[in-house]
PDB file of N, CA and C in Angstrom:
ATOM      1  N   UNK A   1      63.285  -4.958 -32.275  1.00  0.00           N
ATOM      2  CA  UNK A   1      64.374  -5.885 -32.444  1.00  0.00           C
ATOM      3  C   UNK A   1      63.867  -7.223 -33.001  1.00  0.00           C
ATOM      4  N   UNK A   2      62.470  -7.913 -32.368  1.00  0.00           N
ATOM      5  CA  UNK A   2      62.155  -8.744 -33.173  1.00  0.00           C
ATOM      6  C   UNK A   2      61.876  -9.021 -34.452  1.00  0.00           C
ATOM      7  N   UNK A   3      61.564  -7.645 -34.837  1.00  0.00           N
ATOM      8  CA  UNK A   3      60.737  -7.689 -36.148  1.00  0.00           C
ATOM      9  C   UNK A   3      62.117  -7.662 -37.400  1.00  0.00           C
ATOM     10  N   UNK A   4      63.556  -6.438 -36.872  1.00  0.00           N
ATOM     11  CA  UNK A   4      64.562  -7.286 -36.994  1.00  0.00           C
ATOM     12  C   UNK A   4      65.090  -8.699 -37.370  1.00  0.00           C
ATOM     13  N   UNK A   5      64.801  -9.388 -36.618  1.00  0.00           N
ATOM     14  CA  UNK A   5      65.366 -10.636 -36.458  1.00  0.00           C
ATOM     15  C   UNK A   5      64.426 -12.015 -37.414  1.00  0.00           C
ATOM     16  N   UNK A   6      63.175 -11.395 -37.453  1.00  0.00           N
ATOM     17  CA  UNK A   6      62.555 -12.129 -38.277  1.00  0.00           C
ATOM     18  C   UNK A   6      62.568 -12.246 -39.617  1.00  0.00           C
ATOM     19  N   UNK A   7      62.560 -10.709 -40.032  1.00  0.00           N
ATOM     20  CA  UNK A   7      62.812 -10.252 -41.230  1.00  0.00           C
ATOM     21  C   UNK A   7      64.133 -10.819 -41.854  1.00  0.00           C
ATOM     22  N   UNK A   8      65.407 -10.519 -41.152  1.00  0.00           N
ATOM     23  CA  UNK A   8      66.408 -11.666 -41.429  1.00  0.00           C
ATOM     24  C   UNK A   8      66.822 -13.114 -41.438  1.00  0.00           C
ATOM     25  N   UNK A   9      65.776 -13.982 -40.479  1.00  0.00           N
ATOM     26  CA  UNK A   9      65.557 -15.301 -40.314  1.00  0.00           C
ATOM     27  C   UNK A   9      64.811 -15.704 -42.180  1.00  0.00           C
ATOM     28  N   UNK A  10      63.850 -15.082 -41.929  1.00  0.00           N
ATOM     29  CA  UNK A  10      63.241 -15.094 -43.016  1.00  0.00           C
ATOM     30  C   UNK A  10      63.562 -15.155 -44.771  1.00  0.00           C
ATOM     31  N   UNK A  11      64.931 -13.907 -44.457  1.00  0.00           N
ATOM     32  CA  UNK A  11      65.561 -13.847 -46.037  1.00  0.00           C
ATOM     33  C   UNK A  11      66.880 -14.367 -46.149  1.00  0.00           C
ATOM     34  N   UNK A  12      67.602 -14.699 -44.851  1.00  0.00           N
ATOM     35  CA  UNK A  12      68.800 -14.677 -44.691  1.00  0.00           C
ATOM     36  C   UNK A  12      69.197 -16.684 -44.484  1.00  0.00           C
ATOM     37  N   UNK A  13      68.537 -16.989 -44.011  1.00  0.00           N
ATOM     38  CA  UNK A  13      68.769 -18.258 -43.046  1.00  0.00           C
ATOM     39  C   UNK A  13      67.885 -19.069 -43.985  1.00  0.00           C
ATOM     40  N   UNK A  14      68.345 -20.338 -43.970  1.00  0.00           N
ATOM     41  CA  UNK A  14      67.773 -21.789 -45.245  1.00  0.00           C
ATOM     42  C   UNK A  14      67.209 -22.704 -43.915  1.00  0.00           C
ATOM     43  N   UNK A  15      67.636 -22.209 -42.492  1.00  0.00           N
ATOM     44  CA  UNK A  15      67.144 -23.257 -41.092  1.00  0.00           C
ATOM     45  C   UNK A  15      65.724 -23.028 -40.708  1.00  0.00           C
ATOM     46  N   UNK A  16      65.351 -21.774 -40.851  1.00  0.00           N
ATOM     47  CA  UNK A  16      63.971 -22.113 -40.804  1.00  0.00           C
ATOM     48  C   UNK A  16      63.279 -22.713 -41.567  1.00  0.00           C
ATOM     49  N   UNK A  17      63.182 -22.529 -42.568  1.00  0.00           N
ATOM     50  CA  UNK A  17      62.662 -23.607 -43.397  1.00  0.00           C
ATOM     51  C   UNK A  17      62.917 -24.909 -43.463  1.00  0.00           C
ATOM     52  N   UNK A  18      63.988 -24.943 -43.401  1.00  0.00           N
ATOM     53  CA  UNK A  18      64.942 -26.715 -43.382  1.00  0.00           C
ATOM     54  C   UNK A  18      64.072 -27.050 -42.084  1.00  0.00           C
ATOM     55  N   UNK A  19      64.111 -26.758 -40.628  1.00  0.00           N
ATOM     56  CA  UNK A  19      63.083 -26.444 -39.724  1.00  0.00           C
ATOM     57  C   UNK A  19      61.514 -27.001 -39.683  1.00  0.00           C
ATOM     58  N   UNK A  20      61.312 -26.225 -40.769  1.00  0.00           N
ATOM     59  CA  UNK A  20      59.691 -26.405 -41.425  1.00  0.00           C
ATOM     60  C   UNK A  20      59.787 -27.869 -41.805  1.00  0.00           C
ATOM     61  N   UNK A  21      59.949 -27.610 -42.966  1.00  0.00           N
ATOM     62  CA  UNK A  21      60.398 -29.251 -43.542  1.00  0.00           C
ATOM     63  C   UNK A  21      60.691 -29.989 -42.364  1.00  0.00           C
ATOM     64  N   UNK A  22      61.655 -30.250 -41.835  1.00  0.00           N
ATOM     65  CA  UNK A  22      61.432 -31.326 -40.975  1.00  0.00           C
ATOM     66  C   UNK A  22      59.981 -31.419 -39.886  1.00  0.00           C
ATOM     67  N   UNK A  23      59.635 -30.562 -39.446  1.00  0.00           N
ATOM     68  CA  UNK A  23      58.928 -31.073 -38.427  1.00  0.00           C
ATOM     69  C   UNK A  23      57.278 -31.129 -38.516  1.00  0.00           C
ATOM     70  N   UNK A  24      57.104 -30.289 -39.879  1.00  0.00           N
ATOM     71  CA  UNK A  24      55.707 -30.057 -40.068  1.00  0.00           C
ATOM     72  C   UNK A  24      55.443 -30.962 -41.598  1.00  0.00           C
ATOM     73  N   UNK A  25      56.621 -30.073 -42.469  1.00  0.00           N
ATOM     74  CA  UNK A  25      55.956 -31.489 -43.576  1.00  0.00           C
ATOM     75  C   UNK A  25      56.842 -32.532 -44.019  1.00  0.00           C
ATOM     76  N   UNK A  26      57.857 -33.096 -43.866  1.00  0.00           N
ATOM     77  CA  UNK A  26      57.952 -34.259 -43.978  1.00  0.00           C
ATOM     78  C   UNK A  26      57.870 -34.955 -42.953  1.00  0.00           C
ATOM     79  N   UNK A  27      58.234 -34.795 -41.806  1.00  0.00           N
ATOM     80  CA  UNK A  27      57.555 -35.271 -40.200  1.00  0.00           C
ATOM     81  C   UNK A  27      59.074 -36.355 -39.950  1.00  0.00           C
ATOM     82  N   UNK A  28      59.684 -36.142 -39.967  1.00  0.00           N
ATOM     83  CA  UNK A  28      61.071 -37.231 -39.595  1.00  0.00           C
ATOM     84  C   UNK A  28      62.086 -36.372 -38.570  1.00  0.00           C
ATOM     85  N   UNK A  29      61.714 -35.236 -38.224  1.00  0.00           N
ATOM     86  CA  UNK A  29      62.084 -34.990 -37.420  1.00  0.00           C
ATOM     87  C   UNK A  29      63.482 -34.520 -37.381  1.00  0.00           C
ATOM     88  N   UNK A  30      64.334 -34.504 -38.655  1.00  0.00           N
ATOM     89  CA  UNK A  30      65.783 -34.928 -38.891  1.00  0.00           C
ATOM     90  C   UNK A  30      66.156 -33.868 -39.797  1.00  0.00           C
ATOM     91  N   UNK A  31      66.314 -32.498 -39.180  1.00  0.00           N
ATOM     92  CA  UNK A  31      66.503 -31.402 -39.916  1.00  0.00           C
ATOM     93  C   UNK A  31      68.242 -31.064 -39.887  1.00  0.00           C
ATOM     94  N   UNK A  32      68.641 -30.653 -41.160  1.00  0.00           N
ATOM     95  CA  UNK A  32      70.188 -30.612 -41.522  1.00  0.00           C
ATOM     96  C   UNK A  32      70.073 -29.232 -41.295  1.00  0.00           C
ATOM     97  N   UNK A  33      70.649 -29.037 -40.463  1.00  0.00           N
ATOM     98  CA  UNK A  33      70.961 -27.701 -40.278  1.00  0.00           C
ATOM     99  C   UNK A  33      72.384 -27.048 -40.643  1.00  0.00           C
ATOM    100  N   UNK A  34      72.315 -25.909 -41.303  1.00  0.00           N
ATOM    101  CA  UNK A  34      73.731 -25.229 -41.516  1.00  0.00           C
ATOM    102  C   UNK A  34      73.872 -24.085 -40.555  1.00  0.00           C
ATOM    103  N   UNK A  35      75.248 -24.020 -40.272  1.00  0.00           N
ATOM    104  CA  UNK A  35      75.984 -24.738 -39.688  1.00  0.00           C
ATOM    105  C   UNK A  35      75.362 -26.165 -39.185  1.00  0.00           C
ATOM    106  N   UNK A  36      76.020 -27.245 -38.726  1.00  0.00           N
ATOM    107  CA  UNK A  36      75.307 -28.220 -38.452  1.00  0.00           C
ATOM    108  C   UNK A  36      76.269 -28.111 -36.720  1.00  0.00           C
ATOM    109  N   UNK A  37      76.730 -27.846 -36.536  1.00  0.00           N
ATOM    110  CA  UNK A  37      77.372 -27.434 -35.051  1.00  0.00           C
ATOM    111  C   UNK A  37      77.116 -25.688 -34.617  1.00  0.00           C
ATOM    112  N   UNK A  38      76.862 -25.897 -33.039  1.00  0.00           N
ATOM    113  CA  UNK A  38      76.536 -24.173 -32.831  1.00  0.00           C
ATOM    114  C   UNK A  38      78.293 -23.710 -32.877  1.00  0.00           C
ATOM    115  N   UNK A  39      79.184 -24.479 -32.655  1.00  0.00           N
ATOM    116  CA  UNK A  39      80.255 -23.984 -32.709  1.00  0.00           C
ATOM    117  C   UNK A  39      80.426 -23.414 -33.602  1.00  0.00           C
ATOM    118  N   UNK A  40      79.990 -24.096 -34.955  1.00  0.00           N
ATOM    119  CA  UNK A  40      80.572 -23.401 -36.001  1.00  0.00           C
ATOM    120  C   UNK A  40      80.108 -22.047 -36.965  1.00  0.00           C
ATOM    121  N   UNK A  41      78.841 -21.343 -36.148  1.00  0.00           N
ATOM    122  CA  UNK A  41      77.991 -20.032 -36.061  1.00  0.00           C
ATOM    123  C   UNK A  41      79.482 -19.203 -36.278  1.00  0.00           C
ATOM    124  N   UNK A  42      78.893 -17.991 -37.478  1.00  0.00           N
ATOM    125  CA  UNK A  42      80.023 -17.205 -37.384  1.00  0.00           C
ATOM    126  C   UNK A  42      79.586 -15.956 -36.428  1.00  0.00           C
ATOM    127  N   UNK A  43      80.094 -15.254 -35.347  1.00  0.00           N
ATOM    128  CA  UNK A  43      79.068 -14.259 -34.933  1.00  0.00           C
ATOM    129  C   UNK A  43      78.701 -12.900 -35.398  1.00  0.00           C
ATOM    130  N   UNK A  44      79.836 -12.838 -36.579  1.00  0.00           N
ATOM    131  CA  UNK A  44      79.470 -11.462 -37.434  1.00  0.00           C
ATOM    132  C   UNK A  44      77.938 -12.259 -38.315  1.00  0.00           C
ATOM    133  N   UNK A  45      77.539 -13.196 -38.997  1.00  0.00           N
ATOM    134  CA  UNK A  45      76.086 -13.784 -38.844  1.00  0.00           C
ATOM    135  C   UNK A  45      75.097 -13.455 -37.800  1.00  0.00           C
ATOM    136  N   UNK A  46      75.333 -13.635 -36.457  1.00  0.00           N
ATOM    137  CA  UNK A  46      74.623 -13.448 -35.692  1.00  0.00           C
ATOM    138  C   UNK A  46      74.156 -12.079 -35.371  1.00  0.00           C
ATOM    139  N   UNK A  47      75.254 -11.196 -35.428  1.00  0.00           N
ATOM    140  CA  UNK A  47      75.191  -9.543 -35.295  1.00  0.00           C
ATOM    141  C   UNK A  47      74.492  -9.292 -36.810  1.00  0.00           C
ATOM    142  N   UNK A  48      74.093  -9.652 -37.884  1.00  0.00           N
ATOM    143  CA  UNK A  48      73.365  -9.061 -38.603  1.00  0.00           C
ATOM    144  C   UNK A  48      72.127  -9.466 -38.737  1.00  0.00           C
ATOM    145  N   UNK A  49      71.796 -10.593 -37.910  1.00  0.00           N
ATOM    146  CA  UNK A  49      70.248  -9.946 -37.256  1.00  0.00           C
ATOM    147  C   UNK A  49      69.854  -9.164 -37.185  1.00  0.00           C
ATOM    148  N   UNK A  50      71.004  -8.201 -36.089  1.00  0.00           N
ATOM    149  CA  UNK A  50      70.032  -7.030 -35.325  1.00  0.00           C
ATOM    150  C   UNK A  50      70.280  -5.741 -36.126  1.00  0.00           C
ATOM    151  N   UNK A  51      71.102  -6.269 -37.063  1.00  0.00           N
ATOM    152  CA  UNK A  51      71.444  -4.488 -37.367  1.00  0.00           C
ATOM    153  C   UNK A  51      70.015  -3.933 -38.291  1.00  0.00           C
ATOM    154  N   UNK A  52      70.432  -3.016 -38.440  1.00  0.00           N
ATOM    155  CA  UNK A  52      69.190  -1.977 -39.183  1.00  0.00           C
ATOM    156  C   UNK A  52      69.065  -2.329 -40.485  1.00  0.00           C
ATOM    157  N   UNK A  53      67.866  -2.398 -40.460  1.00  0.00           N
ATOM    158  CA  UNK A  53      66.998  -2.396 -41.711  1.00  0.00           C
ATOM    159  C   UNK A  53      66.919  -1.637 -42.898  1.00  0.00           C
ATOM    160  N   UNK A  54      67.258  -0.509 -42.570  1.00  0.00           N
ATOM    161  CA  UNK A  54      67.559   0.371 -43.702  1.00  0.00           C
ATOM    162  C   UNK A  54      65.976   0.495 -44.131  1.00  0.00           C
ATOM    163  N   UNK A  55      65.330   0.676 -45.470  1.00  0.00           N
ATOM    164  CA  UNK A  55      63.998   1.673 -45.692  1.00  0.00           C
ATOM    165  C   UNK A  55      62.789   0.484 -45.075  1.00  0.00           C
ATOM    166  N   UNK A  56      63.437  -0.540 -44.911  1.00  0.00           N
ATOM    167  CA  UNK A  56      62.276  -1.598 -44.102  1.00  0.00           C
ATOM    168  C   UNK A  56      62.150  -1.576 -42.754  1.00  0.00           C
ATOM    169  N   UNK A  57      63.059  -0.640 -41.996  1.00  0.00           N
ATOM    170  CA  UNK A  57      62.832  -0.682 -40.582  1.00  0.00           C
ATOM    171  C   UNK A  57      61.746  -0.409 -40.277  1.00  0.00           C
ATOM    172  N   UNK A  58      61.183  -0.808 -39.416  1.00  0.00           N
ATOM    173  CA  UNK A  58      59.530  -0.532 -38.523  1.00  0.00           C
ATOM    174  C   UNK A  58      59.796   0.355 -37.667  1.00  0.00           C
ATOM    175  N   UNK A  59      59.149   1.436 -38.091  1.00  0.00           N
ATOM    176  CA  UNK A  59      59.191   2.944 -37.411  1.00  0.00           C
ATOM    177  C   UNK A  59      57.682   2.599 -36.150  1.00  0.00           C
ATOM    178  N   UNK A  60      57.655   2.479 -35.039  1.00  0.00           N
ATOM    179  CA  UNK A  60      56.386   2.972 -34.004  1.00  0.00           C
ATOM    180  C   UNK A  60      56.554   4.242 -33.771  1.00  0.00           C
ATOM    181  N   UNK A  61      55.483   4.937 -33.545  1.00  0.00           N
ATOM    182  CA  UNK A  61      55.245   6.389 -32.840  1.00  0.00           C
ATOM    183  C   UNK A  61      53.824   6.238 -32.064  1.00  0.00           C
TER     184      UNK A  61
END
């Protein structure tokens, strides 16, 4: 599920990075986040985190 969730943080979401930028390289601490309210999270967004990966899923055995 994590690997999930990263993989979509990663391609999906502009906040981690916006994230980055603020706190590591420009250092102001003052990251614009979109949504800029948690209210305004849509949660069909949130549910495609977790969904499947399709030929990138991480198979363990």
């Amino acid at each position: 599920m994590e690997y999930r969730i990263v993989n979509r943080i990663l391609s999906m979401d502009d906040d981690f990075f916006e994230g980055v930028r603020a706190l590591l390289i420009e250092k102001d601490h003052k990251p614009h986040w979109s949504p800029a309210r948690l209210a305004d999270i849509d949660p069909k967004g949130i549910e495609a985190h977790f969904a499947d990966l399709g030929p990138r899923e991480l198979i363990l055995s």
